[in-house]
N, C-alpha and C. Protein backbone atom coordinates (compact mmCIF):
# COMPACT_ATOMS: atom_id res chain seq x y z
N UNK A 1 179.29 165.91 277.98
CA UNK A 1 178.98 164.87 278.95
C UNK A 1 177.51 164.96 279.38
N UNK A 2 176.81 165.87 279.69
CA UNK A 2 175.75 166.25 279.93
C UNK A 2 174.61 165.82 278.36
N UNK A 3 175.11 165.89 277.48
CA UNK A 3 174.21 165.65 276.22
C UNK A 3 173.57 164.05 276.59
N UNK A 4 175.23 163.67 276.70
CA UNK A 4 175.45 162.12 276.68
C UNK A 4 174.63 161.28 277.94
N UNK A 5 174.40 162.04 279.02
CA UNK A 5 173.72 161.69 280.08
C UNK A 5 172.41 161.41 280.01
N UNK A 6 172.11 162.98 279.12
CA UNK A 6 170.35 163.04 278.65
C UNK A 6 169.75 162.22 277.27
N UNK A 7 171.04 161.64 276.65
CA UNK A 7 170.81 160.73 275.23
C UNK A 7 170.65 159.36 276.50
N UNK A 8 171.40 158.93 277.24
CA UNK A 8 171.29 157.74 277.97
C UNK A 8 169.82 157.52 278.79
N UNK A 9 169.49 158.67 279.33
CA UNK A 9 167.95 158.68 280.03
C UNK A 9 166.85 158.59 278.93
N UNK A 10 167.27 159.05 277.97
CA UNK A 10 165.89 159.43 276.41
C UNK A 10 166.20 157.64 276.36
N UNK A 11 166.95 157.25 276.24
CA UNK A 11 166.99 155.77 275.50
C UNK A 11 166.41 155.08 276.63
N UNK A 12 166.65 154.83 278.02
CA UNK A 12 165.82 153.93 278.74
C UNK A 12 164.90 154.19 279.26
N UNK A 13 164.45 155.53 278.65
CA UNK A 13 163.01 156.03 278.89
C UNK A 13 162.12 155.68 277.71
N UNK A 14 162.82 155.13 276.74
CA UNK A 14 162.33 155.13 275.49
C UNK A 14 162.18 153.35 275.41
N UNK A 15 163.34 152.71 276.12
CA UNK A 15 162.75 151.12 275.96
C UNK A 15 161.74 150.94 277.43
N UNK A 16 161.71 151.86 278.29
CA UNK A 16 160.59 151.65 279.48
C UNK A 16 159.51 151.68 278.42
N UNK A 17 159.25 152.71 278.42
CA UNK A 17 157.69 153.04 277.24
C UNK A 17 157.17 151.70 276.55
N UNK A 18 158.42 151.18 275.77
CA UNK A 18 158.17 150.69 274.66
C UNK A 18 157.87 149.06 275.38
N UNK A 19 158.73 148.73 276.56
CA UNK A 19 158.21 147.30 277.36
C UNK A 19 156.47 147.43 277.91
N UNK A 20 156.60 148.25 278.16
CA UNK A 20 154.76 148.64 279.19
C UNK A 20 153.75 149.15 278.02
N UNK A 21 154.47 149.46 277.06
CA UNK A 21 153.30 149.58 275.59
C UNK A 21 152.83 151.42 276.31
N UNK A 22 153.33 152.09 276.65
CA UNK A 22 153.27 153.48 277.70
C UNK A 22 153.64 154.73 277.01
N UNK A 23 152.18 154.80 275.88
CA UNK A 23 151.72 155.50 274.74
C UNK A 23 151.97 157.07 275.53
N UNK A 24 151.81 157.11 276.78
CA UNK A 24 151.61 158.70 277.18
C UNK A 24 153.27 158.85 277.54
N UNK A 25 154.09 157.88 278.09
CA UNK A 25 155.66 158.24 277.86
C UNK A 25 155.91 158.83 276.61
N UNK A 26 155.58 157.48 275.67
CA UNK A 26 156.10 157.61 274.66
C UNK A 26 155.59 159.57 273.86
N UNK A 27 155.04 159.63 274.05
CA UNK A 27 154.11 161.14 274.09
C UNK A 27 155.05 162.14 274.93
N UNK A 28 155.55 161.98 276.02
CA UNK A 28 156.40 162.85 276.77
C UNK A 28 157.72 163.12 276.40
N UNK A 29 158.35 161.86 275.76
CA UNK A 29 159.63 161.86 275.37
C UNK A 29 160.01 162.74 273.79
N UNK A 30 158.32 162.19 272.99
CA UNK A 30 158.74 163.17 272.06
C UNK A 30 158.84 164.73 272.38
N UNK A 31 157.88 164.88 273.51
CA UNK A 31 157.58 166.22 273.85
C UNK A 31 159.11 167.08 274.49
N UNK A 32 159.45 166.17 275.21
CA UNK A 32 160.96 165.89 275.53
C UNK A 32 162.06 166.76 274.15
N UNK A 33 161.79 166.19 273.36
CA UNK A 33 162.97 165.80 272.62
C UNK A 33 162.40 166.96 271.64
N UNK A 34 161.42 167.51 271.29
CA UNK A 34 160.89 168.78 270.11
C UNK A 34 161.20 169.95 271.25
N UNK A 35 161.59 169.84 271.95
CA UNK A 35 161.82 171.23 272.76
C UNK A 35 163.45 171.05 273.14
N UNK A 36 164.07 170.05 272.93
CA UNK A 36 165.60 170.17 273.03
C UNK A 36 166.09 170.69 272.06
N UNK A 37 164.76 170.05 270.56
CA UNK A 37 165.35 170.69 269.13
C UNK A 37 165.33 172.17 268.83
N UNK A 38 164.24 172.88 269.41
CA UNK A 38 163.58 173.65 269.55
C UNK A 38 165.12 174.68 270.25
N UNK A 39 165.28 174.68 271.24
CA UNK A 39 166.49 175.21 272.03
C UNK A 39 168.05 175.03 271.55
N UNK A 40 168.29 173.62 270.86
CA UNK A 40 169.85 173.41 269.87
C UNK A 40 169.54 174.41 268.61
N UNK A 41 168.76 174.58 268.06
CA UNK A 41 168.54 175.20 267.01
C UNK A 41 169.00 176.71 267.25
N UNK A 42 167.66 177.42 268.38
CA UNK A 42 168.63 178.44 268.69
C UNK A 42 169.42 178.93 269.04
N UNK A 43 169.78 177.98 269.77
CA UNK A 43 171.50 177.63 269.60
C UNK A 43 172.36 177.91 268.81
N UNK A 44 172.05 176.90 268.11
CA UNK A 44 172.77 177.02 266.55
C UNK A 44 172.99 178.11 265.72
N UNK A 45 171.80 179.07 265.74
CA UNK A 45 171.54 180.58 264.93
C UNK A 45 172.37 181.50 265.62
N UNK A 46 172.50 181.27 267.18
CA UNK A 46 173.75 182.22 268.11
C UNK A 46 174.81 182.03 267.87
N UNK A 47 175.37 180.71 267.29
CA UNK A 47 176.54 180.17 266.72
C UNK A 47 177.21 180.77 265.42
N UNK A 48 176.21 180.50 264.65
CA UNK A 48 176.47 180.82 263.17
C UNK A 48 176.58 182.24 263.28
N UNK A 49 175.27 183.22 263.97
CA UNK A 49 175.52 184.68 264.08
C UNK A 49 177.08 185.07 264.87
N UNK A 50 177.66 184.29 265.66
CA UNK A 50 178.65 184.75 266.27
C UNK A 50 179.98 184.04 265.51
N UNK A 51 179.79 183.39 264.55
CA UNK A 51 181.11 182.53 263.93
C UNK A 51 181.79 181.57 264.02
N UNK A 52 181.19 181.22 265.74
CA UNK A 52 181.55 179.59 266.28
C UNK A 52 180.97 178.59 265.37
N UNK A 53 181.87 178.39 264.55
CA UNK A 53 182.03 177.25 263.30
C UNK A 53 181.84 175.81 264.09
N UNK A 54 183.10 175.70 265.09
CA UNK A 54 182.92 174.67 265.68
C UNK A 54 182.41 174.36 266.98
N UNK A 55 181.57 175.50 267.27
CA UNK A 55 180.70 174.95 268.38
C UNK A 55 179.02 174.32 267.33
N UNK A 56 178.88 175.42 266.50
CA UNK A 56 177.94 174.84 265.55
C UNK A 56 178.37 173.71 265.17
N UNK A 57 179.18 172.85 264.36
CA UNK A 57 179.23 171.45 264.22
C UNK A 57 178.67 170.95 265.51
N UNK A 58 179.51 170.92 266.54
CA UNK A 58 179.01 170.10 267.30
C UNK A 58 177.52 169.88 267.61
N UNK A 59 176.83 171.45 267.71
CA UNK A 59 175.04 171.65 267.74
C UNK A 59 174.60 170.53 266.61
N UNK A 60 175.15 170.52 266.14
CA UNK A 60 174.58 169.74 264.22
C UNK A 60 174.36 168.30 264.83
N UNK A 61 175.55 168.20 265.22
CA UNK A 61 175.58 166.32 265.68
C UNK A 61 174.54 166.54 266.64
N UNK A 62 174.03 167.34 267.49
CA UNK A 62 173.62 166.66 268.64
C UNK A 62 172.35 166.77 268.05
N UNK A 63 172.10 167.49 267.00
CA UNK A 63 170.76 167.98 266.25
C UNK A 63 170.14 166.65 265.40
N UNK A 64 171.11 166.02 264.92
CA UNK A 64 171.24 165.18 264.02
C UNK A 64 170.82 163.72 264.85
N UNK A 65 171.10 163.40 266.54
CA UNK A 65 170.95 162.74 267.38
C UNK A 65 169.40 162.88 267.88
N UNK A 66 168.94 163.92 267.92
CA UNK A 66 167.36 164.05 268.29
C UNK A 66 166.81 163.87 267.05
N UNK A 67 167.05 163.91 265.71
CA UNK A 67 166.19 163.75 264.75
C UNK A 67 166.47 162.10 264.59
N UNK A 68 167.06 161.22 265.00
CA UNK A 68 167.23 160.21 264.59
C UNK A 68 166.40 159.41 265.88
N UNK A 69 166.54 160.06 267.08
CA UNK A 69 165.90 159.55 268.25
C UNK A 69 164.63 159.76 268.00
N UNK A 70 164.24 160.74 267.54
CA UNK A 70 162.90 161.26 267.46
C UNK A 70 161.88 159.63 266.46
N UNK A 71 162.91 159.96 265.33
CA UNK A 71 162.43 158.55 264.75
C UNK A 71 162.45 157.26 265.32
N UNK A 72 163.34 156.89 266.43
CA UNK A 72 163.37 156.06 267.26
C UNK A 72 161.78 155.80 267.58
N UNK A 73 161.31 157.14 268.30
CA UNK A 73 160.17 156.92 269.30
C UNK A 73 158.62 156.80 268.06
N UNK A 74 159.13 157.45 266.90
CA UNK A 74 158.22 157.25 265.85
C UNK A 74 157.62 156.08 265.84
N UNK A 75 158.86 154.89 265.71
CA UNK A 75 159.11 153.58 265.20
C UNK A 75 157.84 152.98 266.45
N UNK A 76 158.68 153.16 267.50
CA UNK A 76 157.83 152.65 268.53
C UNK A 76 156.46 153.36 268.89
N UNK A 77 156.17 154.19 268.38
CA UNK A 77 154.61 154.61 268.71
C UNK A 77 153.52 153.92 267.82
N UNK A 78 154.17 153.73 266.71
CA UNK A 78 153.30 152.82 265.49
C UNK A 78 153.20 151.56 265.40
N UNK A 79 153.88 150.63 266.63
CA UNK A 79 153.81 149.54 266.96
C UNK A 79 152.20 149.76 267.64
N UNK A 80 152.46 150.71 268.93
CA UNK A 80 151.27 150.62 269.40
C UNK A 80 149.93 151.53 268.97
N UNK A 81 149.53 152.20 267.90
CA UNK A 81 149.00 152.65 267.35
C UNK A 81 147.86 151.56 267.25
N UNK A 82 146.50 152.08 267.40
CA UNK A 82 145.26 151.18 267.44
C UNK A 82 144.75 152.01 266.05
């Protein structure tokens, strides 16, 4: 529930940015989002080292959710790219 809270704030933090053209959001959110990956990951390595199979899946999806968001904010930074 908590993932789902912080995927809901990344997204209307991500169409704020993208209405106001708000290159230094858009800059925060990735910054945002490489340090969530940064932290699921090691996550993930505590998982796998401890055998939680299925707490690791779940890390995967949410891993799999910042790499796709991440491209989200990609998309929209190269709109405004001078």
């Amino acid at each position: 529930a908590d993932f789902l809270m912080e995927q809901m704030e990344w997204r209307e933090g991500l169409e704020e940015a993208d209405r106001a053209g708000d290159t230094c959001g858009l800059n925060r959110l990735d910054l945002q989002i490489g340090q969530q990956r940064a932290g699921k990951l090691a996550e993930l390595e505590r998982m796998f080292a401890a055998g939680d199979l299925a707490a690791a899946a779940q890390q995967v999806r949410k891993l799999m959710f910042l790499e796709r968001f991440s491209d989200d904010v990609d998309e929209v930074r190269e709109r405004y790219a001078v």
